[in-house]
N, C-alpha and C. Protein backbone atom coordinates (compact mmCIF):
# COMPACT_ATOMS: atom_id res chain seq x y z
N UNK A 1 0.84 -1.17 0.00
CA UNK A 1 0.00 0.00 0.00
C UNK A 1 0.89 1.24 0.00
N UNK A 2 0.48 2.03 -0.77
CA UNK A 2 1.48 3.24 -0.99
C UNK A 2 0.47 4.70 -0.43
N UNK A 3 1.54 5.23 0.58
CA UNK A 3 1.21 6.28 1.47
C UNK A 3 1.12 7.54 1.02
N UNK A 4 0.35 8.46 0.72
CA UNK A 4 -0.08 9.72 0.08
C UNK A 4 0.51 10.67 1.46
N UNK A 5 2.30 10.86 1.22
CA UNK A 5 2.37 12.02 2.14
C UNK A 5 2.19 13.27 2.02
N UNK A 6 2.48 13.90 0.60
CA UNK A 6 1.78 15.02 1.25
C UNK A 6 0.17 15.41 1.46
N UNK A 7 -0.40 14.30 1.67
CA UNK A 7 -2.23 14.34 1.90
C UNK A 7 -1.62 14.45 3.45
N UNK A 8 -1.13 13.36 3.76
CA UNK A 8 -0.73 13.26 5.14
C UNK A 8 0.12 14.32 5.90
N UNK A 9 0.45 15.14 5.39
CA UNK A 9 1.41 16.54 5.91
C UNK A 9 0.30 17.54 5.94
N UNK A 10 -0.14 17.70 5.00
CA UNK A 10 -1.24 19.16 4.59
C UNK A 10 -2.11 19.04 5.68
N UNK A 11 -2.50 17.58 6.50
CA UNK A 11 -3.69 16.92 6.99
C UNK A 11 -3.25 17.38 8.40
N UNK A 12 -1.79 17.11 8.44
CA UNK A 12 -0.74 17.12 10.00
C UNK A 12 -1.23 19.21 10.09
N UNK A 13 -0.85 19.51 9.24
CA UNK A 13 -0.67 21.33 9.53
C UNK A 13 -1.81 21.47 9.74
N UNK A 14 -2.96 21.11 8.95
CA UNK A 14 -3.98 21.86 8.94
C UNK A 14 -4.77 21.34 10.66
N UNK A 15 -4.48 20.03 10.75
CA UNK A 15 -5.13 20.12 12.31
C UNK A 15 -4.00 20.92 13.21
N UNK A 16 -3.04 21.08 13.47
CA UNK A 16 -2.21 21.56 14.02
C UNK A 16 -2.65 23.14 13.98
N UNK A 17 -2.43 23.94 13.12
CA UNK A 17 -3.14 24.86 13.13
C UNK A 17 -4.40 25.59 13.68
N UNK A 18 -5.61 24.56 13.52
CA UNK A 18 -6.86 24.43 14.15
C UNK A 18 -6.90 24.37 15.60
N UNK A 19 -5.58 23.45 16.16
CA UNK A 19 -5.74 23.66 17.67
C UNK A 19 -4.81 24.89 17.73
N UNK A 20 -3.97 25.38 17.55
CA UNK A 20 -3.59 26.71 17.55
C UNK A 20 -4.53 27.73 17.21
N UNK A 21 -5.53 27.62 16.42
CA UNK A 21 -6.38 29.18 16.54
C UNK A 21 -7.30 28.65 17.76
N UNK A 22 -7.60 27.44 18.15
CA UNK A 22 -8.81 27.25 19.15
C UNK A 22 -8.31 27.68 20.24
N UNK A 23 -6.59 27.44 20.34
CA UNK A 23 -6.02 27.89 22.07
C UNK A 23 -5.93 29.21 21.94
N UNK A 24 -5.56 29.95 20.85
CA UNK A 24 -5.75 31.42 21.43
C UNK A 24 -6.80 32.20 21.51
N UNK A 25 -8.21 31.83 20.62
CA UNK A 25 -9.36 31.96 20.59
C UNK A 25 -10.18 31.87 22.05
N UNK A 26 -10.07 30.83 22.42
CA UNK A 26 -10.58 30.22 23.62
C UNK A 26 -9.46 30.98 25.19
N UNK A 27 -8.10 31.06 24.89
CA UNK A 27 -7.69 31.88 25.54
C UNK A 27 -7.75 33.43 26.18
N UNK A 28 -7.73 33.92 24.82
CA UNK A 28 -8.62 35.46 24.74
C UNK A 28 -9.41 35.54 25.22
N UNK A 29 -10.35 34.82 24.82
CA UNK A 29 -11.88 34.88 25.32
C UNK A 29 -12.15 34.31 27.44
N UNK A 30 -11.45 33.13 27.47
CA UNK A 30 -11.48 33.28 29.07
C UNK A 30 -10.36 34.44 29.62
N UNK A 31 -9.31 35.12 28.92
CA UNK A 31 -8.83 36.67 29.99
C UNK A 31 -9.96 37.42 29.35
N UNK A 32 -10.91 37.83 28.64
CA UNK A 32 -11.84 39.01 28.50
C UNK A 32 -12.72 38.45 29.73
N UNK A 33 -13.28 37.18 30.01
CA UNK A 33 -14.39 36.61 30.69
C UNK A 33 -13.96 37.47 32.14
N UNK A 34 -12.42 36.72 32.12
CA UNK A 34 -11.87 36.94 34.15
C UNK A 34 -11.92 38.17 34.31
N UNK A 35 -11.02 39.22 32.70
CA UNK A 35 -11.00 40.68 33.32
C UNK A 35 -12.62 41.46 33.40
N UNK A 36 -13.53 41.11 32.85
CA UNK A 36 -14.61 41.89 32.97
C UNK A 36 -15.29 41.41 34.31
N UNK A 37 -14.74 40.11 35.15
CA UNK A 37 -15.43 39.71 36.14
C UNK A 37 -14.48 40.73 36.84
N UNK A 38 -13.22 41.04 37.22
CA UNK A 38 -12.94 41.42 38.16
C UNK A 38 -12.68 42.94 38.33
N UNK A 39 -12.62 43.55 37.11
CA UNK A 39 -12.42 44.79 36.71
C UNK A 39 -14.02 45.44 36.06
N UNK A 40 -13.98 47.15 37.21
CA UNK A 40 -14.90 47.92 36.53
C UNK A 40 -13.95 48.96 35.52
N UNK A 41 -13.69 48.79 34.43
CA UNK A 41 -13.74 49.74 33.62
C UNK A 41 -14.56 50.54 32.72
N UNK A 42 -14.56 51.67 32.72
CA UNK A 42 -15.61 52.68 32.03
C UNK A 42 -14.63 54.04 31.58
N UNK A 43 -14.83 54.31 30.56
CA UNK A 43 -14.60 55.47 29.55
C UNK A 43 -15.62 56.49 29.16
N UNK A 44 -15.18 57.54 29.86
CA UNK A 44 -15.98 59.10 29.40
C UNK A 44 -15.53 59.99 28.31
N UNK A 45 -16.07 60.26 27.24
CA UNK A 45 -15.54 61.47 26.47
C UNK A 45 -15.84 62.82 26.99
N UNK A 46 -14.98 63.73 26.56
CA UNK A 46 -14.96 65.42 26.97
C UNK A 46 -15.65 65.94 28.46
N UNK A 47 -15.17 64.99 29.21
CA UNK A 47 -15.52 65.12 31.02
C UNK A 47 -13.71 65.28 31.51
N UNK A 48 -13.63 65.70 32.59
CA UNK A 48 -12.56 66.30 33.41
C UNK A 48 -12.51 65.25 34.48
N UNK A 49 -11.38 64.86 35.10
CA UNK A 49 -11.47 64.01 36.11
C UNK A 49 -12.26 65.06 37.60
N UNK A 50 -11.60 66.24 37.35
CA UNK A 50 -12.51 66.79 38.67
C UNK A 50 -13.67 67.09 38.31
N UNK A 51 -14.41 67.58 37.52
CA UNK A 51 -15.47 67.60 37.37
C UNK A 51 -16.54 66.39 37.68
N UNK A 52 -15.99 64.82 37.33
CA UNK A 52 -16.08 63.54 37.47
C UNK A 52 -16.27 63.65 39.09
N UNK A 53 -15.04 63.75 39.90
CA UNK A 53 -15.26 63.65 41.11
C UNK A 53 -16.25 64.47 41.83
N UNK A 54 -16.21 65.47 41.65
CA UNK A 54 -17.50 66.66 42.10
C UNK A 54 -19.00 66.01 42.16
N UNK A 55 -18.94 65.46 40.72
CA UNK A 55 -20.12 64.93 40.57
C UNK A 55 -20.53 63.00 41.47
N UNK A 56 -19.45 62.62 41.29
CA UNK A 56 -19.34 61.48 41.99
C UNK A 56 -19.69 61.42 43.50
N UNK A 57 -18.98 62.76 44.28
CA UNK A 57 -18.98 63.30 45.36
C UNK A 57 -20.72 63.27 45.68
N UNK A 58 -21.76 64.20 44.83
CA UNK A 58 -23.08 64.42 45.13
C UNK A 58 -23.85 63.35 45.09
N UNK A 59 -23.64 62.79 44.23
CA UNK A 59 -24.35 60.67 43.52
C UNK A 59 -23.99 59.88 45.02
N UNK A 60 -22.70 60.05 45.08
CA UNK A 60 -22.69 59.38 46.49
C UNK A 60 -23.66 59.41 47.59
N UNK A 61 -23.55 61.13 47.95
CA UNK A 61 -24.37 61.32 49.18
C UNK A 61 -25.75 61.09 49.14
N UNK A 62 -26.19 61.24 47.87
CA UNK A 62 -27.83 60.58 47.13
C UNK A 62 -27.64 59.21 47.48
N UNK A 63 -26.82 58.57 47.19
CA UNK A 63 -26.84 56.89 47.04
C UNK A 63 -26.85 56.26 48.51
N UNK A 64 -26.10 57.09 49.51
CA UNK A 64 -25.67 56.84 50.76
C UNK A 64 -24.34 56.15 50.70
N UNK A 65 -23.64 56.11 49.46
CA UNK A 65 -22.24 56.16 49.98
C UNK A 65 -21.26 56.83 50.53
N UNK A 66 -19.73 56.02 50.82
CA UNK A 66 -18.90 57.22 51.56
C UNK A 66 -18.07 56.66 50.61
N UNK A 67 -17.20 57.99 50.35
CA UNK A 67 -16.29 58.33 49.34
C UNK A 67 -15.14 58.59 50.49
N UNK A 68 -13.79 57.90 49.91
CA UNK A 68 -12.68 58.36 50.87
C UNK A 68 -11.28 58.77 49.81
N UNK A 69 -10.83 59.73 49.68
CA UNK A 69 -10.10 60.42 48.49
C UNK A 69 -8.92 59.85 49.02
N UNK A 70 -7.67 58.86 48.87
CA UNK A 70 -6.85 58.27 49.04
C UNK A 70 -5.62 58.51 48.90
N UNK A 71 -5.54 59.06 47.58
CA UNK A 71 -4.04 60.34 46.81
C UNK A 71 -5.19 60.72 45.41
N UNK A 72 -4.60 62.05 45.43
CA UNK A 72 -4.42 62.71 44.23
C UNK A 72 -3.34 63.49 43.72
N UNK A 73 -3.32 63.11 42.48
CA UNK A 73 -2.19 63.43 41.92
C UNK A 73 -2.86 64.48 40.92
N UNK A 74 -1.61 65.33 39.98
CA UNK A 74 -1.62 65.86 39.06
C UNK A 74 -3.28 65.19 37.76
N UNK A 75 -3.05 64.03 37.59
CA UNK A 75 -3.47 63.42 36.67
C UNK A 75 -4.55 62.10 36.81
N UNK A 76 -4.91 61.87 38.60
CA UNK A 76 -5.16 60.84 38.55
C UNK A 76 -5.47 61.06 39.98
N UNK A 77 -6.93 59.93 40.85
CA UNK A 77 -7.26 60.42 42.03
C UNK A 77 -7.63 58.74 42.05
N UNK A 78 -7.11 58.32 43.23
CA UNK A 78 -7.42 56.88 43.79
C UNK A 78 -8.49 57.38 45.17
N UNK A 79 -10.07 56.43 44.67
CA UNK A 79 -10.54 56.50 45.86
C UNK A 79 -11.39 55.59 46.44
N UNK A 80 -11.79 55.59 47.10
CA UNK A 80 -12.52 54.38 47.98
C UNK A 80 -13.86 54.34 48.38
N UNK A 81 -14.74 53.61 47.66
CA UNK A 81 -16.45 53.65 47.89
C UNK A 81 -16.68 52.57 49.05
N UNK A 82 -17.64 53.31 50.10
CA UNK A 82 -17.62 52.43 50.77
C UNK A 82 -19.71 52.58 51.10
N UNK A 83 -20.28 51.58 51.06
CA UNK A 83 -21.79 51.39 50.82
C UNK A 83 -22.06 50.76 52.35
N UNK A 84 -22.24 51.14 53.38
CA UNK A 84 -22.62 50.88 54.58
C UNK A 84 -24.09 49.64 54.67
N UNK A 85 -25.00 50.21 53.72
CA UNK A 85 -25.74 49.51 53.93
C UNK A 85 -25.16 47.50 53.12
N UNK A 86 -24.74 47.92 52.17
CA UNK A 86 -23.90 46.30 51.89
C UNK A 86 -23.07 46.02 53.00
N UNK A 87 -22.48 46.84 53.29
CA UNK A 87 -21.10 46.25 54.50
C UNK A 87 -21.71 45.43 55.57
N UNK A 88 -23.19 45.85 55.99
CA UNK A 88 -23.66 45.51 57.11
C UNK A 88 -24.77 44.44 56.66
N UNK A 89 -25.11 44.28 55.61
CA UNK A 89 -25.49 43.00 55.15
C UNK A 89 -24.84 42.07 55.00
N UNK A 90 -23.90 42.18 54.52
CA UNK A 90 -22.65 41.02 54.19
C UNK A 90 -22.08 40.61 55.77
N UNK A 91 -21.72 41.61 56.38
CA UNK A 91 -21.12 41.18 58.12
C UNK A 91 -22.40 40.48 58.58
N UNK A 92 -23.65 40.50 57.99
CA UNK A 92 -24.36 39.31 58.83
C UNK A 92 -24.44 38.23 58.49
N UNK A 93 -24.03 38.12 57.31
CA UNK A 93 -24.19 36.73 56.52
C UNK A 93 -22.88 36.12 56.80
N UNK A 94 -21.61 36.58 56.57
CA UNK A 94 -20.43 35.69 56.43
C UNK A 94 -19.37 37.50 56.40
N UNK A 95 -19.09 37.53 57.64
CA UNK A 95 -17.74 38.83 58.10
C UNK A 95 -16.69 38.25 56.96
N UNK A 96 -16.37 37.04 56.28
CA UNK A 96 -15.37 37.13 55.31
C UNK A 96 -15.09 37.66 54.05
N UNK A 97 -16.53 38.07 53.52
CA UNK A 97 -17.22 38.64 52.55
C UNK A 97 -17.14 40.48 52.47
N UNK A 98 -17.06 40.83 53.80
CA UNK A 98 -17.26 42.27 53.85
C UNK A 98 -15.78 43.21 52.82
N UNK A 99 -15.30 42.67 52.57
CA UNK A 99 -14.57 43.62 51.76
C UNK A 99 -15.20 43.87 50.80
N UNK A 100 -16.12 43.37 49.53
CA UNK A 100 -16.90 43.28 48.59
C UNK A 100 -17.88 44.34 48.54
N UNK A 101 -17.64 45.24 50.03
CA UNK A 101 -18.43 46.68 50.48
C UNK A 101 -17.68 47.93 50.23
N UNK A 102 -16.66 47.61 49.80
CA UNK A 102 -15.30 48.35 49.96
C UNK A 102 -14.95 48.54 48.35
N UNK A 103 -14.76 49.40 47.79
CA UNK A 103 -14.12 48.62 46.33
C UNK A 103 -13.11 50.14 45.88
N UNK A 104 -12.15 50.07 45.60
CA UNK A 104 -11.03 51.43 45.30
C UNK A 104 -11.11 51.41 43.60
N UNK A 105 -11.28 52.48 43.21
CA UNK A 105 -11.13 52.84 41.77
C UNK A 105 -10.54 54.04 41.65
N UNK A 106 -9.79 54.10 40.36
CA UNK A 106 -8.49 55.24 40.26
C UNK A 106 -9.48 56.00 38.70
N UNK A 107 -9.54 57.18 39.18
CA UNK A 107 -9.97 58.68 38.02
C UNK A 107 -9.14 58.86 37.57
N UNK A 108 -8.70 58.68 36.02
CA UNK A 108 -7.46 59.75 35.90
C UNK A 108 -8.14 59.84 34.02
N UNK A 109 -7.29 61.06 33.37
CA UNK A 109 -7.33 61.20 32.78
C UNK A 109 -6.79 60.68 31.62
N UNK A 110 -7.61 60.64 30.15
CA UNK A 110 -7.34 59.64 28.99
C UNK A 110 -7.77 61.16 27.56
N UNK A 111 -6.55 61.65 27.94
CA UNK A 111 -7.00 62.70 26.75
C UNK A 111 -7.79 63.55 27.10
N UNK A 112 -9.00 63.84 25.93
CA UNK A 112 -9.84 64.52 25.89
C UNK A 112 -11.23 63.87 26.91
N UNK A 113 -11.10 63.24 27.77
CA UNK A 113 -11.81 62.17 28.47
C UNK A 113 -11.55 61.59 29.99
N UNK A 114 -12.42 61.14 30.34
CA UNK A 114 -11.71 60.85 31.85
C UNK A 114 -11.82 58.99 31.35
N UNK A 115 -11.26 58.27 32.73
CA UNK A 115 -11.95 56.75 32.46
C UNK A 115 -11.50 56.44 34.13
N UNK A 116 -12.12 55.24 34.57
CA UNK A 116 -12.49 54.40 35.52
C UNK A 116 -11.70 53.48 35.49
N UNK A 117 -11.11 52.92 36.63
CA UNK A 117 -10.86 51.56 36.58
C UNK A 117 -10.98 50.89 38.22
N UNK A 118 -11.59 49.92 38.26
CA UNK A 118 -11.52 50.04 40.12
C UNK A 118 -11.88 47.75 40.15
N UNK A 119 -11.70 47.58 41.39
CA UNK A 119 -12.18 46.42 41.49
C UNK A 119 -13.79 46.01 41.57
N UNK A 120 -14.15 45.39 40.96
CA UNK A 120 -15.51 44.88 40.65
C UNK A 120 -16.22 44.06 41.89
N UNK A 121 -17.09 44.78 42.21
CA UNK A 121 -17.59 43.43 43.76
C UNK A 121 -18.35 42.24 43.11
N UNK A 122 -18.07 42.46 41.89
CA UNK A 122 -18.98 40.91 41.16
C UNK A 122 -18.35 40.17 41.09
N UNK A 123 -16.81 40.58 41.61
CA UNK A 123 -15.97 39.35 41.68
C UNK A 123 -16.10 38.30 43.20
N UNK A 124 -17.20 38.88 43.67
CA UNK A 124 -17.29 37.91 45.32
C UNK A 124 -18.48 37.13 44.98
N UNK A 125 -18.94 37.29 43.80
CA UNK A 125 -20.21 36.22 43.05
C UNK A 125 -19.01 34.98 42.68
N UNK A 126 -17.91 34.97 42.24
CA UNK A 126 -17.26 33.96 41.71
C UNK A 126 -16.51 33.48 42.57
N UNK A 127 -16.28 34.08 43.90
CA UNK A 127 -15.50 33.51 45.34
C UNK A 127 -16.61 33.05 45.99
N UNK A 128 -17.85 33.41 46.39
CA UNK A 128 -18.77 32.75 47.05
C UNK A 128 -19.49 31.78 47.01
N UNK A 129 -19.43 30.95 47.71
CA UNK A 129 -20.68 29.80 47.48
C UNK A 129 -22.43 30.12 47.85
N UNK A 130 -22.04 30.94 48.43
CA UNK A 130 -23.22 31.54 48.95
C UNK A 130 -24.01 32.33 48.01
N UNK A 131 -25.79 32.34 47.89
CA UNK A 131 -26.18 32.67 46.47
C UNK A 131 -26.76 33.80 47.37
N UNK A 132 -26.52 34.17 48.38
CA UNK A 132 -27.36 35.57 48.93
C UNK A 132 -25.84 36.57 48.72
N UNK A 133 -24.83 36.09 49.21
CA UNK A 133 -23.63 36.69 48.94
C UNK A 133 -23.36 37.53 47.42
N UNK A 134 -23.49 36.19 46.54
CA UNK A 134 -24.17 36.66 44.90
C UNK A 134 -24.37 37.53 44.61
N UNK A 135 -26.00 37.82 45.09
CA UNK A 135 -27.14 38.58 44.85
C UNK A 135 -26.89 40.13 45.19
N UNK A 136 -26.25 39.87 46.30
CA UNK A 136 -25.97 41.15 46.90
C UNK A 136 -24.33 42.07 46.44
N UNK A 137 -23.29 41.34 45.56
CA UNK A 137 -22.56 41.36 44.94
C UNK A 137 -22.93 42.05 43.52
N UNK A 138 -23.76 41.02 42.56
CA UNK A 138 -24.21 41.54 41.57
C UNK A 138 -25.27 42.78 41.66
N UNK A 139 -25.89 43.36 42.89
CA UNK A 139 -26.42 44.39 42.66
C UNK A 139 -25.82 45.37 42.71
N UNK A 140 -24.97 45.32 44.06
CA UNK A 140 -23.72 46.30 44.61
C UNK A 140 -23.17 46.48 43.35
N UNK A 141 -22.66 46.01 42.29
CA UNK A 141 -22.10 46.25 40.61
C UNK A 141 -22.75 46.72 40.13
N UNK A 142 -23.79 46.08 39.66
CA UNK A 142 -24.66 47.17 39.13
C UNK A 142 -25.25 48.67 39.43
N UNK A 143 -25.03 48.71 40.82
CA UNK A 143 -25.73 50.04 41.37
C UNK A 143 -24.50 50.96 40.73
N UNK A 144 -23.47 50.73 41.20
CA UNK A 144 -21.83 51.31 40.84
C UNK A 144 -21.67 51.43 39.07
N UNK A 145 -22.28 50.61 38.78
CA UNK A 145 -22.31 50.89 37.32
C UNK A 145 -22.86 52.33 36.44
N UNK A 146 -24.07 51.67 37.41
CA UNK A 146 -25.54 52.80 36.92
C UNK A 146 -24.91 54.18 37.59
N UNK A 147 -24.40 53.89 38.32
CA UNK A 147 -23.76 55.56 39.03
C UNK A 147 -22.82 56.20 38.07
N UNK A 148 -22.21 55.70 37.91
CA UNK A 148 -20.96 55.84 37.00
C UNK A 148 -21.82 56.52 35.69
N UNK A 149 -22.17 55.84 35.42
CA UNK A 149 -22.92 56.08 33.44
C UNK A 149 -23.85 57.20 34.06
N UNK A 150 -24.61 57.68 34.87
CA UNK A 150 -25.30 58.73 35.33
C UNK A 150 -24.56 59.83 35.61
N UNK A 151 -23.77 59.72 36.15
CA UNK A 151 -22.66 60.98 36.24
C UNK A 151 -22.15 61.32 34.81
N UNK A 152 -21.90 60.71 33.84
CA UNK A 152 -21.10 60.94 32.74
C UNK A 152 -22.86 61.97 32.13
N UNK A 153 -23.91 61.14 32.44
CA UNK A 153 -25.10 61.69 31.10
C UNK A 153 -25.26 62.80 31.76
N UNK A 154 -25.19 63.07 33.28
CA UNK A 154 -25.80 64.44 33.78
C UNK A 154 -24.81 65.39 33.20
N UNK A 155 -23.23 64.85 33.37
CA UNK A 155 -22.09 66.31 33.39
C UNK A 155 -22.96 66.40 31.90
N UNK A 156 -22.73 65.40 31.05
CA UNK A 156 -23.37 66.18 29.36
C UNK A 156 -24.22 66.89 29.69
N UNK A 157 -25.46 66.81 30.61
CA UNK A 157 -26.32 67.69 30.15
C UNK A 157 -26.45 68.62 30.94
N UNK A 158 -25.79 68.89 31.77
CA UNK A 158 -25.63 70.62 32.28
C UNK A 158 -24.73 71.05 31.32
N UNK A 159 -23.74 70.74 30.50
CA UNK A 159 -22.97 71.34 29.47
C UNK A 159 -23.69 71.68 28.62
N UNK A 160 -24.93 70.68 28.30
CA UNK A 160 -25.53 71.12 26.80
C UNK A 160 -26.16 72.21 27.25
N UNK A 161 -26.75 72.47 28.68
CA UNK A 161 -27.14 73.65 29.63
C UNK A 161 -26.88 74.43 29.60
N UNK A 162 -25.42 74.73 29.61
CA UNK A 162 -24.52 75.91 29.76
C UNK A 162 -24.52 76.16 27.95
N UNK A 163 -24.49 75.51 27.58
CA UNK A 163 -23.88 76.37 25.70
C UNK A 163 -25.14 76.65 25.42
């Protein structure tokens, strides 16, 4: 029986290949999965980091958070949200959990734009076994979300205010 190698080579690359686009495919795709679990990032166009904070500052005291300003720099302000009413839900359920009340995100400027980056408390949905822990994780994110994107639409529209 006579062996058709290059059927058998073309056959060798081409699966070889196939698991090479599936590992970096599938790679990519679980670091986008982990970083969007553990990271809040968000991007503003034509907003100011202080202006950002000012406004962050008022959303807070509406929301009943506490804001703790950590350093600011020239270019960039690390600070610390802290949601009392989660802190003290979570300390009744499981005190190991309570950091997930806590979460530090750094303001700084991106050009013509400000942007966000801070730790995500939806990342204590993927440490917990606990589905009240979860619940109270994925809202705490979301509330922080919705804050975030509300501050960016209001600064627009006292600007569109002002012109």
């Amino acid at each position: 029986m006579k062996r058709n190698w290059p059927f058998i080579i073309i056959t060798g690359f081409g699966v070889l290949a196939t698991f090479v686009f599936l590992y970096f495919f599938v790679y990519g795709l679980a670091v986008n999965t982990v970083r969007s679990s553990v990271l809040i990032e968000k991007a503003y166009p034509n907003t100011k980091p202080e202006e950002y904070i000012n406004e962050l500052k008022i959303k807070a005291q509406a929301n009943g958070l506490n804001i703790v300003q950590l350093k600011r720099e020239r270019d960039y302000y690390i600070i610390q949200i802290i949601d009392e009413r989660v802190l003290e839900e979570v300390a009744l359920r499981s005190p190991k959990f309570t950091p997930l009340s806590v979460i530090t995100i750094v303001i700084y400027s991106v050009g013509n734009g400000t942007a966000i980056v801070g730790n995500n408390p939806y990342l204590w949905d993927i440490v917990s076994p606990d589905s009240g822990i979860d619940n109270i994780a994925e809202d705490f994110s979301d509330q922080l979300s919705d804050i975030f994107d509300s501050i960016y639409w209001d600064l627009k529209k006292k600007k569109e205010i002002l012109n």
